[in-house]
N, C-alpha and C. Protein backbone atom coordinates (compact mmCIF):
# COMPACT_ATOMS: atom_id res chain seq x y z
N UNK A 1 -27.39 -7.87 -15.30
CA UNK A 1 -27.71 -7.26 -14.03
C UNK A 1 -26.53 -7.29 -13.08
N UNK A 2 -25.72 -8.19 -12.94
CA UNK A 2 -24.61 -8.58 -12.34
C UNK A 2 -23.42 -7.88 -12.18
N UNK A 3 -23.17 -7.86 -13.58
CA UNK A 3 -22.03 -7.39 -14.29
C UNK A 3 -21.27 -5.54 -14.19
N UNK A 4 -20.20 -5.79 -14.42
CA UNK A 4 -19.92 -3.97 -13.66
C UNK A 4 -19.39 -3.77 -15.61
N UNK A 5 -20.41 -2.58 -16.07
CA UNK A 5 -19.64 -2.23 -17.33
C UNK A 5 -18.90 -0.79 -16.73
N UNK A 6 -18.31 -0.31 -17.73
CA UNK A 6 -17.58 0.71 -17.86
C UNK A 6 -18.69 1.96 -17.51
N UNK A 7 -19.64 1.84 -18.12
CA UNK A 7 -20.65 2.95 -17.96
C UNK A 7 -21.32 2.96 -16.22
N UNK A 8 -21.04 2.38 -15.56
CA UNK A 8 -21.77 1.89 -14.47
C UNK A 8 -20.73 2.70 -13.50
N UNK A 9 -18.97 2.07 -13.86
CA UNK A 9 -18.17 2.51 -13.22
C UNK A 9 -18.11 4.34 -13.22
N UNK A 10 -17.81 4.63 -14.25
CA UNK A 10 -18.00 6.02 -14.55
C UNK A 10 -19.16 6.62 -13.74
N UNK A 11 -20.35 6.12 -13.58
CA UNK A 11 -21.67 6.96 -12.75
C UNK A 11 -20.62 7.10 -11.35
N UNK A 12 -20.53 5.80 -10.65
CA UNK A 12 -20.11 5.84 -9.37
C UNK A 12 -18.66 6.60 -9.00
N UNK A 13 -17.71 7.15 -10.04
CA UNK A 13 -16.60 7.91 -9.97
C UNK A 13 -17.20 9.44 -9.91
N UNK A 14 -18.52 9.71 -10.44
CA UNK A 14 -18.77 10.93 -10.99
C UNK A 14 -19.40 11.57 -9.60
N UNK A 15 -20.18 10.26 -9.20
CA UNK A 15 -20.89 10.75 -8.08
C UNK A 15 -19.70 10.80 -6.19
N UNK A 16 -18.60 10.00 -6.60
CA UNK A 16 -17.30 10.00 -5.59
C UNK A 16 -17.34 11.53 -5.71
N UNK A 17 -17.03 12.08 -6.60
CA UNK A 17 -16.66 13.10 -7.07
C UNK A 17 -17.14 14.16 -6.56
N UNK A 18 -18.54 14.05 -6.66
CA UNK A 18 -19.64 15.18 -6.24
C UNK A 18 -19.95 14.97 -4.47
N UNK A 19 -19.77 13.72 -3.74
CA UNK A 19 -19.43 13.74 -2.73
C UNK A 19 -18.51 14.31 -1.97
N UNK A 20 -17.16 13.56 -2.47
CA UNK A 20 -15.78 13.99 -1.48
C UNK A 20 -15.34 15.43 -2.28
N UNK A 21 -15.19 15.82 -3.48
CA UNK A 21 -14.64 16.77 -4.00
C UNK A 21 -13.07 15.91 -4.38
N UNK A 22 -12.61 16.89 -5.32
CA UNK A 22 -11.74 16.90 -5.99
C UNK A 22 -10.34 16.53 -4.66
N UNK A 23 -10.33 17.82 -4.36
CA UNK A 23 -9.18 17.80 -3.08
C UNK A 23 -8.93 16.33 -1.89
N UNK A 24 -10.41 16.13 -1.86
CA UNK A 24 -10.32 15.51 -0.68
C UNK A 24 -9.58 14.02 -1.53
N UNK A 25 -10.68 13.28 -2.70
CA UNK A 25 -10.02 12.08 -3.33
C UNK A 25 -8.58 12.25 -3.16
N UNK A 26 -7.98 13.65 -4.27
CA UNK A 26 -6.66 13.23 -4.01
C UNK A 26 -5.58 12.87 -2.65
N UNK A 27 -5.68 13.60 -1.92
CA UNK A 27 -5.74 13.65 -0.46
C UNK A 27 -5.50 12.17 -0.12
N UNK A 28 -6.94 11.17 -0.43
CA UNK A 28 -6.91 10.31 -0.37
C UNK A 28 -5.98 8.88 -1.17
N UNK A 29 -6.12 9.56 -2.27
CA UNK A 29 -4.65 8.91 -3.07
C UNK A 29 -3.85 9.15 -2.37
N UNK A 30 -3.29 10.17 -2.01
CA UNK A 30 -1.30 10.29 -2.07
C UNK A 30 -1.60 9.27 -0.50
N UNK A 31 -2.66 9.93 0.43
CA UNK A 31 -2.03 8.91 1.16
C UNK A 31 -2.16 7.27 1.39
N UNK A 32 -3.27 6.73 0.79
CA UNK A 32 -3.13 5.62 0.35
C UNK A 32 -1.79 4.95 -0.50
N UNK A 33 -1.59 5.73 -1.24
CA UNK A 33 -0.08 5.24 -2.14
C UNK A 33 0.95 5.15 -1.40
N UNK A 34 0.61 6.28 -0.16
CA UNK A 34 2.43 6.31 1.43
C UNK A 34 2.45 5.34 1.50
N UNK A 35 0.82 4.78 1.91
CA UNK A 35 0.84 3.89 3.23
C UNK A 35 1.28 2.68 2.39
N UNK A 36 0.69 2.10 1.32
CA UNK A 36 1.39 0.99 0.11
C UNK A 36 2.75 0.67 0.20
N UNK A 37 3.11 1.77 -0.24
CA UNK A 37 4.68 2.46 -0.36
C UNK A 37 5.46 1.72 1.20
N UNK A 38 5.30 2.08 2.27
CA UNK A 38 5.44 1.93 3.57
C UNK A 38 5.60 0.95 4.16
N UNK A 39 4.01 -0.15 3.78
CA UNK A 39 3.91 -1.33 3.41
C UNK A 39 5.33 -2.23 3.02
N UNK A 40 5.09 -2.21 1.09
CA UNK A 40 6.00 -2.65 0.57
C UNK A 40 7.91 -2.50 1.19
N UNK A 41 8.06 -1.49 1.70
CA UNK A 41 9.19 -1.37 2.17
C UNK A 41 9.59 -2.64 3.36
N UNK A 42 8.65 -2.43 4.30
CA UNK A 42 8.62 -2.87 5.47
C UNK A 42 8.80 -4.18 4.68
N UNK A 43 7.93 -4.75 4.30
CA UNK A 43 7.83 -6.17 4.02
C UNK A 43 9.14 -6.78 3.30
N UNK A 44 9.75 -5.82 2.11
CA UNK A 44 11.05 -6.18 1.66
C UNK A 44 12.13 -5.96 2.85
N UNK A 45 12.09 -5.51 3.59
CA UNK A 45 13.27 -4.74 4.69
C UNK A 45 13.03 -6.40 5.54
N UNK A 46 11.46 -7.14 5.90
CA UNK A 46 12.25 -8.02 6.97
C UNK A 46 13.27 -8.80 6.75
N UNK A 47 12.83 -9.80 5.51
CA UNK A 47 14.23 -10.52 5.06
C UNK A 47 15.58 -10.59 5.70
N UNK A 48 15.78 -9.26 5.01
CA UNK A 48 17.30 -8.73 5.38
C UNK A 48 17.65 -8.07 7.22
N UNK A 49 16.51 -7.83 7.61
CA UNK A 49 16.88 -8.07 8.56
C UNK A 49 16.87 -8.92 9.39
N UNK A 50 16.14 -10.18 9.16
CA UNK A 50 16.12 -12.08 9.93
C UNK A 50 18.06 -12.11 9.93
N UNK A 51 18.20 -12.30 8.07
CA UNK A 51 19.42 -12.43 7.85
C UNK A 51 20.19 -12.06 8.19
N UNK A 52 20.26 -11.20 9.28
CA UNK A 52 21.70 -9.82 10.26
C UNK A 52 21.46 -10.33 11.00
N UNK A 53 20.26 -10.44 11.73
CA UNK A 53 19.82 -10.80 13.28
C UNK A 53 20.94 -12.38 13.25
N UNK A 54 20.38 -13.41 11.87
CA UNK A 54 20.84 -14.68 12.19
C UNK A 54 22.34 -15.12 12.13
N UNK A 55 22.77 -14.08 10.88
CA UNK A 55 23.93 -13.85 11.04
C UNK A 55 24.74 -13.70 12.24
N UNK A 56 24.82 -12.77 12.66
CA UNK A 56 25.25 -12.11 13.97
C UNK A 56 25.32 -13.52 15.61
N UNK A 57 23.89 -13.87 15.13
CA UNK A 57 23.93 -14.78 16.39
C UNK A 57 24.99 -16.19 15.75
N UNK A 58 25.20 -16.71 14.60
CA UNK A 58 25.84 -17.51 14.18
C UNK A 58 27.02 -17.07 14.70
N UNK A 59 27.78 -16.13 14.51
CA UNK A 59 29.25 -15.07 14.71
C UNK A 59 29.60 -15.47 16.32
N UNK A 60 28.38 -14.88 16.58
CA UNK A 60 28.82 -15.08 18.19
C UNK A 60 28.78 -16.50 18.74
N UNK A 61 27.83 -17.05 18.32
CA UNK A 61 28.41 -18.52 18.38
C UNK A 61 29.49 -19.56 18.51
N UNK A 62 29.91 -18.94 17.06
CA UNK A 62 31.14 -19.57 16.82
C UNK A 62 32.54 -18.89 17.20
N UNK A 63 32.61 -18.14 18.17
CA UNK A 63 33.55 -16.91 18.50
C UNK A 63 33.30 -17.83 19.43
């Protein structure tokens, strides 16, 4: 009763389907995948930028 089989999943994709339509899901992919995409960037990008910011203030520091 619990359990999600394959056959269960498939009803609820079929019926996404017959709801939103074709267009709209994808729609909904690409922009879900930006925003991921967007995400992931941002999150790799702070790093490197702590490391400039800390840099920089070290420089002037020691200048």
């Amino acid at each position: 009763m619990g359990e999600i089989s394959i056959g269960k999943l498939l009803i609820v994709a079929v019926i996404f389907v017959l709801l939103f339509g074709t267009k709209k899901l994808k729609n909904l992919g690409s922009d879900l995948g930006y925003a991921l995409k967007g995400f992931q960037n941002a999150v790799k990008d702070e790093p490197t930028k702590e490391k400039t910011v800390e840099k920089s203030v070290v420089d002037e520091t020691t200048s």
